[in-house]
PDB file of N, CA and C in Angstrom:
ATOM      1  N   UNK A   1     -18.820   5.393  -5.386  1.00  0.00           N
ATOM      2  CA  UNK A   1     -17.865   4.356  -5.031  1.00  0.00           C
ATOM      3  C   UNK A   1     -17.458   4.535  -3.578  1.00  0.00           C
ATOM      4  N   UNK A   2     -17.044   3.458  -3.096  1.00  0.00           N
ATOM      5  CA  UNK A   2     -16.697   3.521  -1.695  1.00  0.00           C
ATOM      6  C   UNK A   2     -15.246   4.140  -1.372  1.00  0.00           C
ATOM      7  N   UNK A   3     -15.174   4.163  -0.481  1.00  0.00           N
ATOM      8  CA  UNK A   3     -13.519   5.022  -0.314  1.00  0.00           C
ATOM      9  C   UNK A   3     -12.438   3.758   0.223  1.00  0.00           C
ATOM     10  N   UNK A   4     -12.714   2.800   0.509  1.00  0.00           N
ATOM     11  CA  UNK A   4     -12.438   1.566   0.423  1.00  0.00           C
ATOM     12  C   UNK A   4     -12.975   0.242   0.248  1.00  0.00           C
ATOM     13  N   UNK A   5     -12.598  -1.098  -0.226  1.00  0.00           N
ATOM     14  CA  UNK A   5     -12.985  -2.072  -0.365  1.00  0.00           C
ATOM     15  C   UNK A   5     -12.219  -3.165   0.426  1.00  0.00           C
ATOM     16  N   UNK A   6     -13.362  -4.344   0.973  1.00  0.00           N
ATOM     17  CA  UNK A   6     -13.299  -5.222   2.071  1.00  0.00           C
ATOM     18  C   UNK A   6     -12.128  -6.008   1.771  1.00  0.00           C
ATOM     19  N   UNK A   7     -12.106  -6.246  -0.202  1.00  0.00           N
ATOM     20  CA  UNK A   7     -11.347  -7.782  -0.852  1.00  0.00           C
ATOM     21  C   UNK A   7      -9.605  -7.237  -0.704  1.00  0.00           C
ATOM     22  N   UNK A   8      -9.376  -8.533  -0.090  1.00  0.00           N
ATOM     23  CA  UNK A   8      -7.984  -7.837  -0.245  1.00  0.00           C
ATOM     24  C   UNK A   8      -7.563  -7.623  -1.692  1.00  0.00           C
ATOM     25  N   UNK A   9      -6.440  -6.271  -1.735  1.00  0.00           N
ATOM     26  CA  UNK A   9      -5.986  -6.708  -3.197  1.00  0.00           C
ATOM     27  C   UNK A   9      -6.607  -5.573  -3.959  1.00  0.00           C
ATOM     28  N   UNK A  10      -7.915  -5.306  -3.349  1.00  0.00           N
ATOM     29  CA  UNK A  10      -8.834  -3.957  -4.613  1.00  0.00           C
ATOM     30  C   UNK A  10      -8.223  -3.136  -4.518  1.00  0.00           C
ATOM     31  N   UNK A  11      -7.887  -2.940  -3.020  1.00  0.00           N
ATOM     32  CA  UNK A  11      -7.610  -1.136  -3.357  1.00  0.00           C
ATOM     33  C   UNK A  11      -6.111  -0.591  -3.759  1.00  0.00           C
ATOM     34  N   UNK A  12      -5.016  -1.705  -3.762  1.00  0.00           N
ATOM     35  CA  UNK A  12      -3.857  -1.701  -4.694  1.00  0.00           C
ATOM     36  C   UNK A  12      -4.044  -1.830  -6.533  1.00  0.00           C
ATOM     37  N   UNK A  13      -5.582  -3.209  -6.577  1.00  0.00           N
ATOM     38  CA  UNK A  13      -5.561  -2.771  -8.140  1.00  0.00           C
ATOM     39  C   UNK A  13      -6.477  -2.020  -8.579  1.00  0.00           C
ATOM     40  N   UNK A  14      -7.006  -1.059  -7.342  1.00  0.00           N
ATOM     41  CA  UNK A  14      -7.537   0.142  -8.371  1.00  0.00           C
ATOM     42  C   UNK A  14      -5.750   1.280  -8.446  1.00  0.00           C
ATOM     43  N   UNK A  15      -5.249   1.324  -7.563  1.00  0.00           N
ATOM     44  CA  UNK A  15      -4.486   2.342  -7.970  1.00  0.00           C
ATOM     45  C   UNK A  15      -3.572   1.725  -9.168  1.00  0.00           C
ATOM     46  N   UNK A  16      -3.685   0.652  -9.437  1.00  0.00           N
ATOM     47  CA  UNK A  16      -2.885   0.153 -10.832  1.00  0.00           C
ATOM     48  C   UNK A  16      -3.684   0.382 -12.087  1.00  0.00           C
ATOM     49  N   UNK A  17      -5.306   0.004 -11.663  1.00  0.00           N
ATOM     50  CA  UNK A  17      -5.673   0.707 -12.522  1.00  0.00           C
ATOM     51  C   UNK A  17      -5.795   2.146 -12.957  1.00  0.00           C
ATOM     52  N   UNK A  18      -5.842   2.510 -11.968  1.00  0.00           N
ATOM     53  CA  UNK A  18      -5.642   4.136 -12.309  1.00  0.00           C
ATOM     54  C   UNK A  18      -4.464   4.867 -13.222  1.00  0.00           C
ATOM     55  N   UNK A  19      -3.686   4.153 -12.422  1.00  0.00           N
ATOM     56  CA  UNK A  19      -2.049   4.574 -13.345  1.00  0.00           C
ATOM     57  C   UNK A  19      -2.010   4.155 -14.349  1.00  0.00           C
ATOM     58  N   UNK A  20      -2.557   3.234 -15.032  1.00  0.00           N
ATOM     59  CA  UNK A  20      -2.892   2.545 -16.444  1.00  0.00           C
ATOM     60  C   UNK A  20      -3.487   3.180 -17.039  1.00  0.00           C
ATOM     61  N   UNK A  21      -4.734   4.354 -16.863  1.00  0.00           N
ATOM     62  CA  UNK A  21      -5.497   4.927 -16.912  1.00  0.00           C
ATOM     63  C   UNK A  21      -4.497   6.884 -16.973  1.00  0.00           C
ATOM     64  N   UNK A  22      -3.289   6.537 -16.389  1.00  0.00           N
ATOM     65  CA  UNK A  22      -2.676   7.649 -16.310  1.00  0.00           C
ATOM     66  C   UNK A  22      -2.907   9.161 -15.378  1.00  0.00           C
ATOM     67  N   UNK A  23      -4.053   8.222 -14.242  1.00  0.00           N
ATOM     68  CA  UNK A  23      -4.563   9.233 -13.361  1.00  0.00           C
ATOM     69  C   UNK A  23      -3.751   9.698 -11.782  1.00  0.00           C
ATOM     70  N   UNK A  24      -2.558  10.117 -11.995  1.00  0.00           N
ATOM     71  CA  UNK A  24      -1.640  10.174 -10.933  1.00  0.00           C
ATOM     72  C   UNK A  24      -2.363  10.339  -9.687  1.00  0.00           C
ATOM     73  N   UNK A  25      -3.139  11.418  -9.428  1.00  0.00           N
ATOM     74  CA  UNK A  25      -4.241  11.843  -8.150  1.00  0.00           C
ATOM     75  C   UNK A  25      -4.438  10.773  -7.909  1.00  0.00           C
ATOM     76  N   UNK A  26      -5.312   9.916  -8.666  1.00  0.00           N
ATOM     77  CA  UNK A  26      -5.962   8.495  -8.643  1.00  0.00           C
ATOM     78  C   UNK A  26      -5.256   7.377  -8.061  1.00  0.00           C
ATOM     79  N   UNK A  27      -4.225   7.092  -8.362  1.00  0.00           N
ATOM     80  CA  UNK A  27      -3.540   6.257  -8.316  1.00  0.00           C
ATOM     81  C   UNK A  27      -2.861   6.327  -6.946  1.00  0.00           C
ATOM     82  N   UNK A  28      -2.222   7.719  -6.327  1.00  0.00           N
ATOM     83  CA  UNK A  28      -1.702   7.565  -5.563  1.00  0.00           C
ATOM     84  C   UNK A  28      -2.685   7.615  -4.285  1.00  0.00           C
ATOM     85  N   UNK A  29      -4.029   8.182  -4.516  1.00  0.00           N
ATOM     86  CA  UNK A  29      -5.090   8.180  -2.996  1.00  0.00           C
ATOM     87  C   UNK A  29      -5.672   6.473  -2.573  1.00  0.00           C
ATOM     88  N   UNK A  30      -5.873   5.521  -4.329  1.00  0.00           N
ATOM     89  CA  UNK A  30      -6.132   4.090  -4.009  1.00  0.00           C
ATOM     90  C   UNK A  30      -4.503   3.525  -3.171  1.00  0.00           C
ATOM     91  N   UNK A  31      -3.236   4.477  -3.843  1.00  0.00           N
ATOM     92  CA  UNK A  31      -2.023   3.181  -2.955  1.00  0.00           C
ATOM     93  C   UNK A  31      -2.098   3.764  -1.747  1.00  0.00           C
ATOM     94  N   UNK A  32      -2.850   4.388  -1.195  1.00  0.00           N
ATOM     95  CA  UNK A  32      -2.088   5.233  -0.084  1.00  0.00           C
ATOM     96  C   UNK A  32      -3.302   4.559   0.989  1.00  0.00           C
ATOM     97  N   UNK A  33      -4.551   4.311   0.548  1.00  0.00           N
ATOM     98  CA  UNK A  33      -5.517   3.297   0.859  1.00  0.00           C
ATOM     99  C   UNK A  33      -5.771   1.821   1.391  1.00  0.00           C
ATOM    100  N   UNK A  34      -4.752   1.437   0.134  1.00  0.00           N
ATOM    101  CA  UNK A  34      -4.071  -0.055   0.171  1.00  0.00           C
ATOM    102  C   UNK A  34      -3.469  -0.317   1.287  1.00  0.00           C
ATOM    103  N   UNK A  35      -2.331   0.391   1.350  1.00  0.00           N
ATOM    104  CA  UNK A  35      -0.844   0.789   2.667  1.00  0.00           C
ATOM    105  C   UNK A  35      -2.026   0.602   4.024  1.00  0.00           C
ATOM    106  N   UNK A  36      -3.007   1.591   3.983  1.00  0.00           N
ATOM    107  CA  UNK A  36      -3.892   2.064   5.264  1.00  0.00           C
ATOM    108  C   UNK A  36      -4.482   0.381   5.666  1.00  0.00           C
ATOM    109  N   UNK A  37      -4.546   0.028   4.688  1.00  0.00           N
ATOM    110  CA  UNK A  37      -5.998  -1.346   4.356  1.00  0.00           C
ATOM    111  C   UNK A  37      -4.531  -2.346   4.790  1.00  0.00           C
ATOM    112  N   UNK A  38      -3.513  -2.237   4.884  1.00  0.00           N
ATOM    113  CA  UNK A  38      -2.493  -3.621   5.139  1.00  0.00           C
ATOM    114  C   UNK A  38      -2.731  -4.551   3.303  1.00  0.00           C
ATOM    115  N   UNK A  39      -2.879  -3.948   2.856  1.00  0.00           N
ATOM    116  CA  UNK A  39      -2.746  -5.121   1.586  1.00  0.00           C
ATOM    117  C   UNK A  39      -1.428  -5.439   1.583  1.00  0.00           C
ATOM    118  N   UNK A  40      -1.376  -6.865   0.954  1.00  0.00           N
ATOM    119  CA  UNK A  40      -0.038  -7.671   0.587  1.00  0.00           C
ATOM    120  C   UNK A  40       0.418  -7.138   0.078  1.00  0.00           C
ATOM    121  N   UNK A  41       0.034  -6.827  -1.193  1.00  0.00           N
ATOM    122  CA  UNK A  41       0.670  -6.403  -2.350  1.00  0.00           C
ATOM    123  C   UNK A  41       1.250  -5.402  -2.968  1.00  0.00           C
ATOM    124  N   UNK A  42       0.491  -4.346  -1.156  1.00  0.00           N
ATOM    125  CA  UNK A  42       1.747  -2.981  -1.618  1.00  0.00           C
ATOM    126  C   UNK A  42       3.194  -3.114  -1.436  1.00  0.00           C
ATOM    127  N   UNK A  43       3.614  -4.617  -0.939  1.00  0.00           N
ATOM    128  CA  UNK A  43       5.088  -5.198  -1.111  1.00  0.00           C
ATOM    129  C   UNK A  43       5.704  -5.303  -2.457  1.00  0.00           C
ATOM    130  N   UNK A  44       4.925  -5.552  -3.245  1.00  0.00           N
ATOM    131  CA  UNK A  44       4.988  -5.308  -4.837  1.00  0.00           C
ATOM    132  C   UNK A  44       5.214  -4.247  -5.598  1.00  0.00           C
ATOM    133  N   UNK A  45       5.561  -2.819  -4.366  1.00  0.00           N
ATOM    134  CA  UNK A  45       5.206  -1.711  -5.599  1.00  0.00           C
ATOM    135  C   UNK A  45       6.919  -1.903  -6.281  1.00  0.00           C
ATOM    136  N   UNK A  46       7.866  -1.711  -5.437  1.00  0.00           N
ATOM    137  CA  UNK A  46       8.885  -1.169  -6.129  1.00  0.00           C
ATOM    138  C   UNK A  46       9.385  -2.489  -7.601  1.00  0.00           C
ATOM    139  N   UNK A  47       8.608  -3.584  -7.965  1.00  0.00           N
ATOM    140  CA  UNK A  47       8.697  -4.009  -8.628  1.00  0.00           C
ATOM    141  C   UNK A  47       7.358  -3.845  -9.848  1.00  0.00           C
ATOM    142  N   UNK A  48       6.551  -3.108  -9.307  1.00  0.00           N
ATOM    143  CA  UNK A  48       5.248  -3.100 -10.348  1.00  0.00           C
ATOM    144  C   UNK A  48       5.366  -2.069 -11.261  1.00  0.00           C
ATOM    145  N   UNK A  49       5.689  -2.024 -12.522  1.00  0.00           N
ATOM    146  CA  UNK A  49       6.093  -1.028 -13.484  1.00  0.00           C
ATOM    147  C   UNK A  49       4.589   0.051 -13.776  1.00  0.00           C
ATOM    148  N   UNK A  50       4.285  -0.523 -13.451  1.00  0.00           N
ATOM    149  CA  UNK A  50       2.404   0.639 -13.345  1.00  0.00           C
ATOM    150  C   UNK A  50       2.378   1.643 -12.418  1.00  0.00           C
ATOM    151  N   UNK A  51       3.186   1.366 -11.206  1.00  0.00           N
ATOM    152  CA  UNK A  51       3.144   2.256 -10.280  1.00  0.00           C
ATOM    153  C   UNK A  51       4.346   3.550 -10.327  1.00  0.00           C
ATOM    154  N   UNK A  52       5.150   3.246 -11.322  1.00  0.00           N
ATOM    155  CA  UNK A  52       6.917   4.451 -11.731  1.00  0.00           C
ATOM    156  C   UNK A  52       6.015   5.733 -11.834  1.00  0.00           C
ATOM    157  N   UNK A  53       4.777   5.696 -12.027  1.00  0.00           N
ATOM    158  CA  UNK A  53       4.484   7.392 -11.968  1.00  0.00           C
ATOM    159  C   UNK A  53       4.210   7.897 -10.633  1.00  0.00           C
ATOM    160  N   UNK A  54       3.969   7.549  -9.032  1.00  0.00           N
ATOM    161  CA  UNK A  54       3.999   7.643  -8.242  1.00  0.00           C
ATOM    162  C   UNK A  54       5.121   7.138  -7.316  1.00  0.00           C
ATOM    163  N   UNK A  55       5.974   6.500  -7.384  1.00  0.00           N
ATOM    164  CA  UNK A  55       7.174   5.946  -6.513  1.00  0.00           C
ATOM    165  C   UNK A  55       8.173   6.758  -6.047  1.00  0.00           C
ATOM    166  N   UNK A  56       8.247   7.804  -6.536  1.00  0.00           N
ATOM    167  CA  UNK A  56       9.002   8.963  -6.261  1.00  0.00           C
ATOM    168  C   UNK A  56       8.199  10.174  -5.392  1.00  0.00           C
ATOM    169  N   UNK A  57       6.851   9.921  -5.162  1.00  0.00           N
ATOM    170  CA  UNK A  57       6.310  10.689  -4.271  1.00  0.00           C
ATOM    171  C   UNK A  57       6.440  10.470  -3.148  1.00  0.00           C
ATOM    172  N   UNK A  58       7.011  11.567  -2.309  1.00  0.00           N
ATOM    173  CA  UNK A  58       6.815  11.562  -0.690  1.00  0.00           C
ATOM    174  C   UNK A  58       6.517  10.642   0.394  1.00  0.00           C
ATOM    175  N   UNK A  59       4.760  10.659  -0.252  1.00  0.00           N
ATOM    176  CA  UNK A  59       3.944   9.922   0.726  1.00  0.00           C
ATOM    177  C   UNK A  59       4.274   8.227   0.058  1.00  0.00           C
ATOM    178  N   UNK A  60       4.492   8.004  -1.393  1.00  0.00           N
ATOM    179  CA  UNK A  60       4.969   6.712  -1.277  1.00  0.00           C
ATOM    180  C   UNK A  60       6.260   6.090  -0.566  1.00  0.00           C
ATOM    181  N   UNK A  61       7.540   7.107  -0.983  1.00  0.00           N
ATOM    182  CA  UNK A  61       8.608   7.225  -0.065  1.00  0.00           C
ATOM    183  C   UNK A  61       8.696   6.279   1.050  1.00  0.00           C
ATOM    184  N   UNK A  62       7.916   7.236   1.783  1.00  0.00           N
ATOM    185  CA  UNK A  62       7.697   7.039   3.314  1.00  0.00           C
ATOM    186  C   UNK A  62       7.207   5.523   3.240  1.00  0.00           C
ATOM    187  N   UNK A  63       6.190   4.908   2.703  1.00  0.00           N
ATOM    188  CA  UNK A  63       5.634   3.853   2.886  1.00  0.00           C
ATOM    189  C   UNK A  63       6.785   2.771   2.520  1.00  0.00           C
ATOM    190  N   UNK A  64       7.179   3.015   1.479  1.00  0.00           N
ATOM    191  CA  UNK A  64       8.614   2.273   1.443  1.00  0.00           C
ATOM    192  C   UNK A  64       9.487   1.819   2.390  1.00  0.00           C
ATOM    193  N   UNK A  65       9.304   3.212   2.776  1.00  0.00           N
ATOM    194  CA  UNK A  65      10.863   2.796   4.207  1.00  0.00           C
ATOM    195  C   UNK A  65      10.463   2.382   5.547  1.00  0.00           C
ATOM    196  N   UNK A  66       8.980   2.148   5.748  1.00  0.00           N
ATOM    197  CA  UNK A  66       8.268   1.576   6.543  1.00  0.00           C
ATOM    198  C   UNK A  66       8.380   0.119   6.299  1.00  0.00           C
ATOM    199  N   UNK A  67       8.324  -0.118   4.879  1.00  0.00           N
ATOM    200  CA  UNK A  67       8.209  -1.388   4.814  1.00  0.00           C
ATOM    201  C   UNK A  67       9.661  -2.243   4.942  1.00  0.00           C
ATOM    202  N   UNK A  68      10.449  -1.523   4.500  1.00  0.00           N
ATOM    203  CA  UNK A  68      11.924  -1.616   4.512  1.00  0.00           C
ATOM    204  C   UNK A  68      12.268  -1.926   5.735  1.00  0.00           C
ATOM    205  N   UNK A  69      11.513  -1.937   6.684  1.00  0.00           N
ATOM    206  CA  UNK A  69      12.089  -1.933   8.041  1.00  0.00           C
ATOM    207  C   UNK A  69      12.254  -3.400   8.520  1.00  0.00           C
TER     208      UNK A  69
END
């Protein structure tokens, strides 16, 4: 698999899929990808209930309060 994808949107719903999947590692290297990639939809996390197993990490943190800005 590639370490990213072109479509917007993949590489936020692989880390949703992942977390669905219950793969924390997983989940948080595709959101942290997404963030890198400018996807829309990492505007969505603090409302996406798939993502509560990573939202309290650090490196999501941070992306938060970036966006917060």
């Amino acid at each position: 698999m590639k370490d990213e994808h072109d479509h917007p949107g993949v590489n936020f719903q692989l880390a949703v899929i992942y977390a669905a999947r219950g793969d924390k590692k997983k989940t948080l290297e595709w959101y942290i990808k997404a963030y890198a990639r400018r996807d829309f939809y990492v505007l969505l996390s603090r409302v996406c209930p798939d993502l509560e197993m990573i939202i309290q990490e650090p490196e999501v943190q941070k992306i938060l309060k970036e966006l917060g800005k």
